[in-house]
N, C-alpha and C. Protein backbone atom coordinates (compact mmCIF):
# COMPACT_ATOMS: atom_id res chain seq x y z
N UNK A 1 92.54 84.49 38.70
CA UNK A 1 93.42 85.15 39.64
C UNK A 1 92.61 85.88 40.72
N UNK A 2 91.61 86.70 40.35
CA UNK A 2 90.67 87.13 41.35
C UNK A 2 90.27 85.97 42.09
N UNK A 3 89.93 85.12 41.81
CA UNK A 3 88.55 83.88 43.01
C UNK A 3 90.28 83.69 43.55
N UNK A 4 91.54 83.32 43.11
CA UNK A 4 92.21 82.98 43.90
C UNK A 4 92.61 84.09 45.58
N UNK A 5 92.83 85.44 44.50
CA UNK A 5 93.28 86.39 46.07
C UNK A 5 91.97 86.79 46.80
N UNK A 6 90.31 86.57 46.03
CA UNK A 6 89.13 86.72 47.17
C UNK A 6 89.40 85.60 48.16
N UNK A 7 90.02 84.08 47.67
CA UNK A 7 89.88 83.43 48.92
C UNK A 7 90.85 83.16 49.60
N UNK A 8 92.03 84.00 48.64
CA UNK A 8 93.30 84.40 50.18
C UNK A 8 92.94 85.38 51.42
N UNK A 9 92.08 86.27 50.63
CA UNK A 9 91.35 87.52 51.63
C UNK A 9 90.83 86.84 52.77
N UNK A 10 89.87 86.17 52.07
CA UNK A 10 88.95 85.28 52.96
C UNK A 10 89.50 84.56 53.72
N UNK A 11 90.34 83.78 53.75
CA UNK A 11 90.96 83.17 54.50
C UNK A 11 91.93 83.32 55.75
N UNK A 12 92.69 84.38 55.30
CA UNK A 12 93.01 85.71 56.45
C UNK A 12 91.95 86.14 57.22
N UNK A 13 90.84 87.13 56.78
CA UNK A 13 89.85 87.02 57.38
C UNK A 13 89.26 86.36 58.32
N UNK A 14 89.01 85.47 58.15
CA UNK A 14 88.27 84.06 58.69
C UNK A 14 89.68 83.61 59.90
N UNK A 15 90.71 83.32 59.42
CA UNK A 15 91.94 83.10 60.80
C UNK A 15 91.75 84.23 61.68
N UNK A 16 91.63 85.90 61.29
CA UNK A 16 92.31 86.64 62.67
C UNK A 16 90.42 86.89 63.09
N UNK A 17 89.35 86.40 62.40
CA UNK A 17 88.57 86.33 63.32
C UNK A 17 88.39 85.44 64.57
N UNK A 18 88.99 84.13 63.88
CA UNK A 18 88.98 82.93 65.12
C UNK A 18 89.91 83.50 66.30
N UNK A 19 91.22 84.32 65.99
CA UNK A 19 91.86 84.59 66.65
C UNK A 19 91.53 85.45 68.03
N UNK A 20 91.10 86.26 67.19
CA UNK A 20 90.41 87.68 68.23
C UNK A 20 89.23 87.13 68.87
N UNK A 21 88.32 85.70 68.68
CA UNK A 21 87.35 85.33 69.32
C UNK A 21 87.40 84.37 70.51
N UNK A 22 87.91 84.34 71.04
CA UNK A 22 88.72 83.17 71.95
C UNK A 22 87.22 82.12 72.46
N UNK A 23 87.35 81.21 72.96
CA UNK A 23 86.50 79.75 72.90
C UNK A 23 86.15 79.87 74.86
N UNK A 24 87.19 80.27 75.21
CA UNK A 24 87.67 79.99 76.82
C UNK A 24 88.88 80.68 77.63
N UNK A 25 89.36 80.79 78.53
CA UNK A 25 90.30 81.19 79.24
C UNK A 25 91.64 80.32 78.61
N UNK A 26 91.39 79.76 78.29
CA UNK A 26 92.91 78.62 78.44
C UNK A 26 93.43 79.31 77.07
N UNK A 27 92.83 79.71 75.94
CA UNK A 27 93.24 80.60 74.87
C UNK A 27 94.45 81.80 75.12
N UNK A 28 94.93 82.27 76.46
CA UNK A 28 94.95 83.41 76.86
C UNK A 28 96.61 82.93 77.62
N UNK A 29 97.34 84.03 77.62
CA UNK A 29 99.10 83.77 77.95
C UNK A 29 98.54 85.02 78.88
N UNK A 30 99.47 84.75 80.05
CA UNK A 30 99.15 86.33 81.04
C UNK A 30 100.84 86.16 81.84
N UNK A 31 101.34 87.27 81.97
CA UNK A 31 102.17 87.63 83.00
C UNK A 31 102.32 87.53 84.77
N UNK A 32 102.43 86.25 85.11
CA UNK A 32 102.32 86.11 86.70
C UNK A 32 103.16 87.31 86.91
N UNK A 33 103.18 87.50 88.17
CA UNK A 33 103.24 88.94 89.28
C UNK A 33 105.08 89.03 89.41
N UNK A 34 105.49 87.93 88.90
CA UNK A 34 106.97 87.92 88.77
C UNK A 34 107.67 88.61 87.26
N UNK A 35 106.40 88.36 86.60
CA UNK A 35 106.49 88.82 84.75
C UNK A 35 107.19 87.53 84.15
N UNK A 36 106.87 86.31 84.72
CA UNK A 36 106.84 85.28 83.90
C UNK A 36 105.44 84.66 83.17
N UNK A 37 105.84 84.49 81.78
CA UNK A 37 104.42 84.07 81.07
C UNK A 37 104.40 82.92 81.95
N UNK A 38 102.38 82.58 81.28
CA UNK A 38 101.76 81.99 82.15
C UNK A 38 101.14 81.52 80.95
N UNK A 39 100.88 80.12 80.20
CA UNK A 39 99.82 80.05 78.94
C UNK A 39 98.77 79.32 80.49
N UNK A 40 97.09 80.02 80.39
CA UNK A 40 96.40 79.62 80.99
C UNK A 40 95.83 78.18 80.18
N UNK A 41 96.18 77.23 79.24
CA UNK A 41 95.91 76.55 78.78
C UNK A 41 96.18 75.34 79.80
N UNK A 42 97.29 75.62 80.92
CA UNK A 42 97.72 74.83 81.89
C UNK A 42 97.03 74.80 82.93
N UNK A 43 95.66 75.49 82.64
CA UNK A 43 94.50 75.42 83.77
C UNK A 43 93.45 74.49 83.36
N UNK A 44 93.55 74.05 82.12
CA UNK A 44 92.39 72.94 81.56
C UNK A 44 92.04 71.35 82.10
N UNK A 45 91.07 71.09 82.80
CA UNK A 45 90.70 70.19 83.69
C UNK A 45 90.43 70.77 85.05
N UNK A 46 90.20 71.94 85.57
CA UNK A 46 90.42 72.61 86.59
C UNK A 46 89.58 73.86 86.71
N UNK A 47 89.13 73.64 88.25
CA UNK A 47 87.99 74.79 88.29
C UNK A 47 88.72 75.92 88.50
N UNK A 48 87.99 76.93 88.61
CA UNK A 48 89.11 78.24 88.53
C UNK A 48 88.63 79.81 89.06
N UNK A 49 88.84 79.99 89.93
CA UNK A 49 88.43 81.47 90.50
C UNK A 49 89.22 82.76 90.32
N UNK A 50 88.64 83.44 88.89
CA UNK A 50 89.28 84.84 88.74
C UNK A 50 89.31 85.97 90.04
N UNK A 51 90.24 86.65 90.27
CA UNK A 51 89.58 87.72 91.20
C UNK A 51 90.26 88.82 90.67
N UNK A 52 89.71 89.78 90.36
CA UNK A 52 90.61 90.99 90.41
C UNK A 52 90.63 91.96 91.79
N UNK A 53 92.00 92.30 91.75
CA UNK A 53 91.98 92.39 93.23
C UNK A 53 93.25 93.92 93.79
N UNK A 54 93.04 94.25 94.96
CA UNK A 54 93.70 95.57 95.25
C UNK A 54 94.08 95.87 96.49
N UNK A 55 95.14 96.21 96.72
CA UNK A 55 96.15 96.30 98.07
C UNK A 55 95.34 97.25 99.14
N UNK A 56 95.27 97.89 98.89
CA UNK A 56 93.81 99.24 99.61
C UNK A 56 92.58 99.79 99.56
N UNK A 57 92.35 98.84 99.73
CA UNK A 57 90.21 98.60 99.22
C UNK A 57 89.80 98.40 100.89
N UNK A 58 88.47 98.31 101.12
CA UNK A 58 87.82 97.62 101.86
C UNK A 58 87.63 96.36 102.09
N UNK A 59 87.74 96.06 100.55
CA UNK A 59 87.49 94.30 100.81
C UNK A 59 89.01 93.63 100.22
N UNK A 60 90.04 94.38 100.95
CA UNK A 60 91.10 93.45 100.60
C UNK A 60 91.45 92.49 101.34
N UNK A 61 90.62 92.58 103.34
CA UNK A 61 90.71 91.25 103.66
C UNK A 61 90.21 90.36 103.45
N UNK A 62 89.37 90.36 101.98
CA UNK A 62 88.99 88.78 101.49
C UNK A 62 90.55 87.84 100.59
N UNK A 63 91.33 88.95 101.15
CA UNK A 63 92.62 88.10 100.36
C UNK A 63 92.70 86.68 101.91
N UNK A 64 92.60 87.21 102.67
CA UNK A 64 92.48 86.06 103.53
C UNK A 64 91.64 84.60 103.29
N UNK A 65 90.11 85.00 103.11
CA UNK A 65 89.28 84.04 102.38
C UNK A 65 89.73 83.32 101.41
N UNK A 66 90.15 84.32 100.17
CA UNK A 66 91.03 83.78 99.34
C UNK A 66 91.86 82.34 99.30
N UNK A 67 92.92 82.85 100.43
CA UNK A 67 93.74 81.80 100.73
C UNK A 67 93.22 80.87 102.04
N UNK A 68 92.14 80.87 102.05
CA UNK A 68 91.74 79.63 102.75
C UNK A 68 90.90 79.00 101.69
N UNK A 69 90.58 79.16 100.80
CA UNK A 69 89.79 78.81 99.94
C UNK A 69 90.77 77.89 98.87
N UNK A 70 92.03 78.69 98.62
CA UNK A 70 92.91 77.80 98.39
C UNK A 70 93.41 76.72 98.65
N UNK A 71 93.79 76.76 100.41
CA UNK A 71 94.13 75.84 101.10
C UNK A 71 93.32 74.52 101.10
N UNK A 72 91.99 75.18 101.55
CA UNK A 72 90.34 74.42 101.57
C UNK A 72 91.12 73.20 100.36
N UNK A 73 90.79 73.60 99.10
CA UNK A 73 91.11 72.92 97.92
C UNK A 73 92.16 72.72 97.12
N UNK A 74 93.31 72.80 97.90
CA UNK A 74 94.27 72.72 96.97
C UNK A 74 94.53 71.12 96.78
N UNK A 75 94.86 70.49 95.51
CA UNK A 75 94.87 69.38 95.32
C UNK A 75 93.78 68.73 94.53
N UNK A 76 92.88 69.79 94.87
CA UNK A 76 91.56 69.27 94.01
C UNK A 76 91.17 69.74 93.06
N UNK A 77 91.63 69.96 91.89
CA UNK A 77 91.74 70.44 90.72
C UNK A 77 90.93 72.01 90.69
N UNK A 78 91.62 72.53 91.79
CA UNK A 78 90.69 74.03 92.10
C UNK A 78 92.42 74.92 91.89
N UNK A 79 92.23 76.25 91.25
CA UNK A 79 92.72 77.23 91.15
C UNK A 79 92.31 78.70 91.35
N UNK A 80 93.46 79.36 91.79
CA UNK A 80 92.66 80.86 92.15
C UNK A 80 93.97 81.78 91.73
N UNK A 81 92.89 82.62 90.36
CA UNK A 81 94.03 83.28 89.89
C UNK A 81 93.58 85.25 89.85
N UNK A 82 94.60 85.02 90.92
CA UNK A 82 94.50 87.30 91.34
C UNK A 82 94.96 87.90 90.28
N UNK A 83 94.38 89.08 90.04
CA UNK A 83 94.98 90.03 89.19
C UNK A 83 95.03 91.13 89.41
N UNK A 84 95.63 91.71 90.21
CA UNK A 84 95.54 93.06 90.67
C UNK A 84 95.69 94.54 89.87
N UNK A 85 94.92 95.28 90.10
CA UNK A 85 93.97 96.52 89.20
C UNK A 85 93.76 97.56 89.85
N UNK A 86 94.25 98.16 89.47
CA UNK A 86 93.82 100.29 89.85
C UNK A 86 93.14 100.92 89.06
N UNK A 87 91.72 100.32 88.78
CA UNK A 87 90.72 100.67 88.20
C UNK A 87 89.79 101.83 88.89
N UNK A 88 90.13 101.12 90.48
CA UNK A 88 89.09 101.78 91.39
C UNK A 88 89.68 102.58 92.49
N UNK A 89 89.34 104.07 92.08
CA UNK A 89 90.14 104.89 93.14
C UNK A 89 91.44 104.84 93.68
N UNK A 90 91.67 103.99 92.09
CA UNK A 90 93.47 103.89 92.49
C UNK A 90 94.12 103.28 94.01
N UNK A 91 93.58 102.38 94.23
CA UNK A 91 93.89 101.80 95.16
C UNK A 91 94.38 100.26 95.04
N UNK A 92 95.19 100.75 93.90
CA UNK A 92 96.32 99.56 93.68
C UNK A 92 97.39 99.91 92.93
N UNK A 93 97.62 100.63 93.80
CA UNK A 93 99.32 102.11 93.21
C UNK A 93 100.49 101.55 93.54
N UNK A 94 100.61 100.33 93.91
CA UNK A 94 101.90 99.74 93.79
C UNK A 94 102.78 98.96 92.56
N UNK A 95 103.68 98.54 92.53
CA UNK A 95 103.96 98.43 91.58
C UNK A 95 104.16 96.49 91.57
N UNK A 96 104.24 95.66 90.49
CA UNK A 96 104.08 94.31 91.10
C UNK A 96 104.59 93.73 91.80
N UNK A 97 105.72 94.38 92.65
CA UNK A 97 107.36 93.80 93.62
C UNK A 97 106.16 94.35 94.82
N UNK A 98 105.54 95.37 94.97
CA UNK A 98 105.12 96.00 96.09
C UNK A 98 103.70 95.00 96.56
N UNK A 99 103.20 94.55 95.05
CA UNK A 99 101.66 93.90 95.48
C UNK A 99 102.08 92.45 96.20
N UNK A 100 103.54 91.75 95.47
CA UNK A 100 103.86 90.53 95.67
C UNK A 100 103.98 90.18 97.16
N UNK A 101 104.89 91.29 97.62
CA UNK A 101 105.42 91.60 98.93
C UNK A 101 104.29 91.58 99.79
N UNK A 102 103.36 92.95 99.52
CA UNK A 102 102.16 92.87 100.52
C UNK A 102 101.14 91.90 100.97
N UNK A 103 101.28 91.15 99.62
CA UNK A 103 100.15 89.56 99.58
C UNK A 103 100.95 88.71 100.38
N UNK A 104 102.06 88.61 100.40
CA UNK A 104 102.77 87.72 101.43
C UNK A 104 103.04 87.90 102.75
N UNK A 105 103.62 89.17 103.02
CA UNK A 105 103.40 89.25 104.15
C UNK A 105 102.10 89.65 105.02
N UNK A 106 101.02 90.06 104.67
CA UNK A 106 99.97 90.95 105.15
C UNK A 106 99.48 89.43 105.48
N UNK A 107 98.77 88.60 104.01
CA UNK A 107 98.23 87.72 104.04
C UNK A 107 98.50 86.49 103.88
N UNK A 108 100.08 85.89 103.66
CA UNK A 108 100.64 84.58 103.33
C UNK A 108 99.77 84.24 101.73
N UNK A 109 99.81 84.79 101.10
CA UNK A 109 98.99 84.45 100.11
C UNK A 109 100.24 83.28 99.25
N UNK A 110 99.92 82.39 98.72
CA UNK A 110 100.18 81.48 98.13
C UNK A 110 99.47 80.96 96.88
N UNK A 111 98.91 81.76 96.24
CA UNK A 111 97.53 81.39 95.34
C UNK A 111 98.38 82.11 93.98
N UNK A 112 98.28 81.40 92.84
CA UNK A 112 98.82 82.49 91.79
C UNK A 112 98.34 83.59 91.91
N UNK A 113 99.74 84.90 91.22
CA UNK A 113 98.70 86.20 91.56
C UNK A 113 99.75 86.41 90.20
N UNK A 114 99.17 87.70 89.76
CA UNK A 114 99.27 87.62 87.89
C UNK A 114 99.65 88.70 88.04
N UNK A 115 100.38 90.14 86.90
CA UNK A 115 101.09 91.37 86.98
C UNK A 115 99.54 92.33 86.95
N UNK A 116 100.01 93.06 87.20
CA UNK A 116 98.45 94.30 87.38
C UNK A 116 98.28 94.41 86.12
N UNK A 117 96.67 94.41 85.81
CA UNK A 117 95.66 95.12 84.81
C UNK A 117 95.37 95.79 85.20
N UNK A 118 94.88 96.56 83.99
CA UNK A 118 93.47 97.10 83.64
C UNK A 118 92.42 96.67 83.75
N UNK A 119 91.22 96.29 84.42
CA UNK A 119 90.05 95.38 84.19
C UNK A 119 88.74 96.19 83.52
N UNK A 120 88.91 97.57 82.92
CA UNK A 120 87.73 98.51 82.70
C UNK A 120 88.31 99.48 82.03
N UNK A 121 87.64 99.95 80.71
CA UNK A 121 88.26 101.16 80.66
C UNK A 121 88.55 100.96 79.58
N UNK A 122 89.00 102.39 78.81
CA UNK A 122 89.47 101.76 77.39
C UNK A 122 90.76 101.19 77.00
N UNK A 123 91.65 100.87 78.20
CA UNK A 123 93.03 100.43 78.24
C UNK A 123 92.56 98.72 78.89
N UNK A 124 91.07 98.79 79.21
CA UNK A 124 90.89 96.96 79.62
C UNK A 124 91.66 95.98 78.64
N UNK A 125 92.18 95.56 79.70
CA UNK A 125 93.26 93.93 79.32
C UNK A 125 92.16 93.00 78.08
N UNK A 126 92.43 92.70 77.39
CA UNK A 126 91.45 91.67 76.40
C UNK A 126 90.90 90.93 77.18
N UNK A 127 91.71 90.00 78.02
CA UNK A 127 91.70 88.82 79.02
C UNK A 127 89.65 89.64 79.80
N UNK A 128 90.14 90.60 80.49
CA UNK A 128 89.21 90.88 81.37
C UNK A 128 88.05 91.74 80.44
N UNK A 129 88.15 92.08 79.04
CA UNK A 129 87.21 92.34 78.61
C UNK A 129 86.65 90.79 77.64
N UNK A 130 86.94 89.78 77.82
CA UNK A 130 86.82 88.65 77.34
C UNK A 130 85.77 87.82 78.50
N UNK A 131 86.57 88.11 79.35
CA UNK A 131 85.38 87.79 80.62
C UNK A 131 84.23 88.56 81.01
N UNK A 132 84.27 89.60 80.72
CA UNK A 132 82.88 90.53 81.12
C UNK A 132 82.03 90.45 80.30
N UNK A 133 82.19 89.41 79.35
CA UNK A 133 81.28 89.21 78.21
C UNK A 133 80.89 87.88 77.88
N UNK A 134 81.27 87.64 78.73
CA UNK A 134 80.74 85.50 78.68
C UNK A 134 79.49 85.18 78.83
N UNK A 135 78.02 84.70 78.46
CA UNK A 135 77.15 84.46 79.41
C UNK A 135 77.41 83.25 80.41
N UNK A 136 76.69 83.71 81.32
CA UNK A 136 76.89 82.82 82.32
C UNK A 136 75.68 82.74 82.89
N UNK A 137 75.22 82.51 84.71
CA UNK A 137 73.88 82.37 84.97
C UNK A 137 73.94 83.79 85.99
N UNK A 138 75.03 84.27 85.95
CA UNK A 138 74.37 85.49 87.04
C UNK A 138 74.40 87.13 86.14
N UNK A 139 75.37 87.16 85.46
CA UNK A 139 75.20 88.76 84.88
C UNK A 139 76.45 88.95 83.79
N UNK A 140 76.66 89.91 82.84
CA UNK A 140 77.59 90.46 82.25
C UNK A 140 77.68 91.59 81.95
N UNK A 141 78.91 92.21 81.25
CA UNK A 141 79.19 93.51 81.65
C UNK A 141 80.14 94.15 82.67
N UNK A 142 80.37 95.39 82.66
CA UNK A 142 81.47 95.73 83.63
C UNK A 142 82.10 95.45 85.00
N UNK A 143 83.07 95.17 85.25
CA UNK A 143 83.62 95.19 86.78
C UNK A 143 83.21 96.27 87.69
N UNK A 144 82.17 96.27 88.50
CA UNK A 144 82.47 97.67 89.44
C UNK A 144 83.08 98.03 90.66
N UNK A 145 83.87 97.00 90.83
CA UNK A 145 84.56 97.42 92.20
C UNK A 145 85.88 96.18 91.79
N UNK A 146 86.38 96.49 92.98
CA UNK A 146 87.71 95.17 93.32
C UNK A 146 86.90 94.05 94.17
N UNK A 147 87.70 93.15 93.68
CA UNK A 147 87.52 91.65 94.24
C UNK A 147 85.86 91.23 93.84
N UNK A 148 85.75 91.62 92.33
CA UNK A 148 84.64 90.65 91.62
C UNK A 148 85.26 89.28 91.29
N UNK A 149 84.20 88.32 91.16
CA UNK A 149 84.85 86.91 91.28
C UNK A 149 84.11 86.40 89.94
N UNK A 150 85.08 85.60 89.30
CA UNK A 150 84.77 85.01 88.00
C UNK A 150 84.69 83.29 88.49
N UNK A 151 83.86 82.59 88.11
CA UNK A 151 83.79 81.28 88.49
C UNK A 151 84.46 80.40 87.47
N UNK A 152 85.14 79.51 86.70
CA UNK A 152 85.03 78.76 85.59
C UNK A 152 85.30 77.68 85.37
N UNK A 153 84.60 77.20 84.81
CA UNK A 153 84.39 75.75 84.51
C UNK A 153 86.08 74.54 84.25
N UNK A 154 85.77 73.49 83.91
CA UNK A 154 87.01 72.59 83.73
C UNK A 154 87.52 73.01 82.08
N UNK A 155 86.37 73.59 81.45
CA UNK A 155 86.51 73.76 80.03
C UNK A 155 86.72 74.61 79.69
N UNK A 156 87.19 76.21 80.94
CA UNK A 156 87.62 77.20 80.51
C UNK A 156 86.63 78.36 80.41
N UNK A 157 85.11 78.21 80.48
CA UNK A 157 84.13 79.33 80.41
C UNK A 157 83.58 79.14 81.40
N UNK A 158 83.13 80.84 81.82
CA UNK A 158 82.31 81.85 82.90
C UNK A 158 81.24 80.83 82.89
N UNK A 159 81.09 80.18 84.57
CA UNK A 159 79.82 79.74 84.33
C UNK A 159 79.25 80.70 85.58
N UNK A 160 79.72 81.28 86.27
CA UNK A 160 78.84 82.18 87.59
C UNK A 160 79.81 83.58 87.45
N UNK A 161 79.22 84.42 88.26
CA UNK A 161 80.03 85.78 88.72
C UNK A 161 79.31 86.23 89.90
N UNK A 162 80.47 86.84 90.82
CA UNK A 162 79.66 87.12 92.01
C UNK A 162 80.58 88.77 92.01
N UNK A 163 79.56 89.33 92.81
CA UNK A 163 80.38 91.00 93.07
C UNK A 163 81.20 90.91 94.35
N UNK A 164 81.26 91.92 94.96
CA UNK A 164 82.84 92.19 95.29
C UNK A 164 82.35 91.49 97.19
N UNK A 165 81.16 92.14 97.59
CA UNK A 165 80.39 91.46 98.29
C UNK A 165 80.20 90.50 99.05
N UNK A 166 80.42 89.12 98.15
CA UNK A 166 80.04 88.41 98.29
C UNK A 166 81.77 87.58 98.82
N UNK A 167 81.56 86.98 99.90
CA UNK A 167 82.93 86.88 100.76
C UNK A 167 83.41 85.51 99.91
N UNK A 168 84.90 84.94 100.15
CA UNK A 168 85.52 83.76 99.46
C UNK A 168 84.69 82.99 100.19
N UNK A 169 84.57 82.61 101.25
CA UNK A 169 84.34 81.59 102.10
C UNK A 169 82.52 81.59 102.32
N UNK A 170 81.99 82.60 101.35
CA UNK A 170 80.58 81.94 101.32
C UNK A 170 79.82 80.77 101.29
N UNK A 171 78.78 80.62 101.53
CA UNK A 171 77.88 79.36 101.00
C UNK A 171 77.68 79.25 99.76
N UNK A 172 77.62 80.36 98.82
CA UNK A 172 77.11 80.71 97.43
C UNK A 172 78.41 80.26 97.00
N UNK A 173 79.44 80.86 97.20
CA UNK A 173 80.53 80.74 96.69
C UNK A 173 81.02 79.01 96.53
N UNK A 174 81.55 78.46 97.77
CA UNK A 174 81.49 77.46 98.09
C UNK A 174 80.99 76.16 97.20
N UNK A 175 79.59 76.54 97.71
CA UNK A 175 78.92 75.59 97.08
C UNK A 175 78.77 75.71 95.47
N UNK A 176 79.07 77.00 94.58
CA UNK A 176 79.34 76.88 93.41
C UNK A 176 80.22 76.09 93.02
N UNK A 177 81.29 76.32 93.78
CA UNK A 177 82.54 75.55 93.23
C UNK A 177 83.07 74.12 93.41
N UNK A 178 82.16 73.53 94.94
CA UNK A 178 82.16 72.28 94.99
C UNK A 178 81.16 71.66 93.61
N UNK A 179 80.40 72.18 93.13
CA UNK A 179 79.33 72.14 92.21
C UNK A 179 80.24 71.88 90.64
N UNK A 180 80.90 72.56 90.34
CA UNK A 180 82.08 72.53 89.47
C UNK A 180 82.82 71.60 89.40
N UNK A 181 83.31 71.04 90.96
CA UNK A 181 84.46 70.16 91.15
C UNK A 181 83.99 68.82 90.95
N UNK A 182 82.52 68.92 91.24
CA UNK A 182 81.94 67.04 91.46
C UNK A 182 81.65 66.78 89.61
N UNK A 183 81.59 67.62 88.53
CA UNK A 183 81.18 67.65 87.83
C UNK A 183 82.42 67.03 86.54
């Protein structure tokens, strides 16, 4: 009776570890900006640009880049998924009707955009503490500003990260992701 409930233990065990360890992004259900689920599993075959992102920053006219970057590639198994965050100086104090609104009219944005996180902190979203911990080839660890960019692969994992900096419509950028797409 014992070896039987040690390897019921075990076995529980062993499931909510796989659980809590996720493989990739596509593991992961998120709330688009409307508060309809989203299983990101419907991103698999497809390159994919995280951004977390904020209505009153400095670099919120890379929401423009953004959506040319979209445009650039839409069709080509490229995605770009926003998540907007008041991590930083609270400069994303709207509420998701207010971020939806402003991305459309300010910037025509057309790119999925997801309900506000947390991206830091001890209230960080799993999702975005799942990503700050991927290796990849440029760095891991915390978000420090708005509009850090997550790169990822067709298979769902961090293969680059760029800081907030570094514009949509870069060469670095760019050429990462055509790099992704031919692959």
């Amino acid at each position: 009776m014992k070896i039987i409930l040690t390897l019921i233990l075990l076995a529980s065990f062993m499931t909510a570890s796989i659980n809590n360890n996720p493989n990739s992004i596509h593991e992961f259900t998120k709330k688009d900006i409307r508060g309809k689920e989203v299983n990101l599993e419907d991103y698999k075959g497809k390159v994919v640009l995280i951004v977390n992102t904020a209505s009153k920053c400095g670099f919120t006219p890379q929401y423009k880049g953004l959506q040319e970057l979209h445009e650039k590639y839409q069709g080509k198994d490229f995605a770009i998924l926003g998540f907007p965050a008041n991590n930083f100086n609270e400069q994303e104090p709207g509420s998701n009707e207010d971020i939806a609104e402003f991305c459309e009219l300010n910037y025509g944005v057309k790119f999925q955009m997801f309900s506000k996180v947390s991206v830091k902190g001890d209230d960080q979203d799993p999702f975005f503490a799942y990503l700050t911990t991927q290796p990849n080839s440029d760095f891991t660890g915390d978000i420090n500003w708005n509009f850090e960019k997550f790169l990822i692969d067709k298979d769902g994992k961090v293969v680059r990260r760029f800081r907030s900096r570094v514009e949509p419509m870069s060469e670095d950028l760019i050429s990462s992701i055509e790099s992704e797409l031919n692959k």
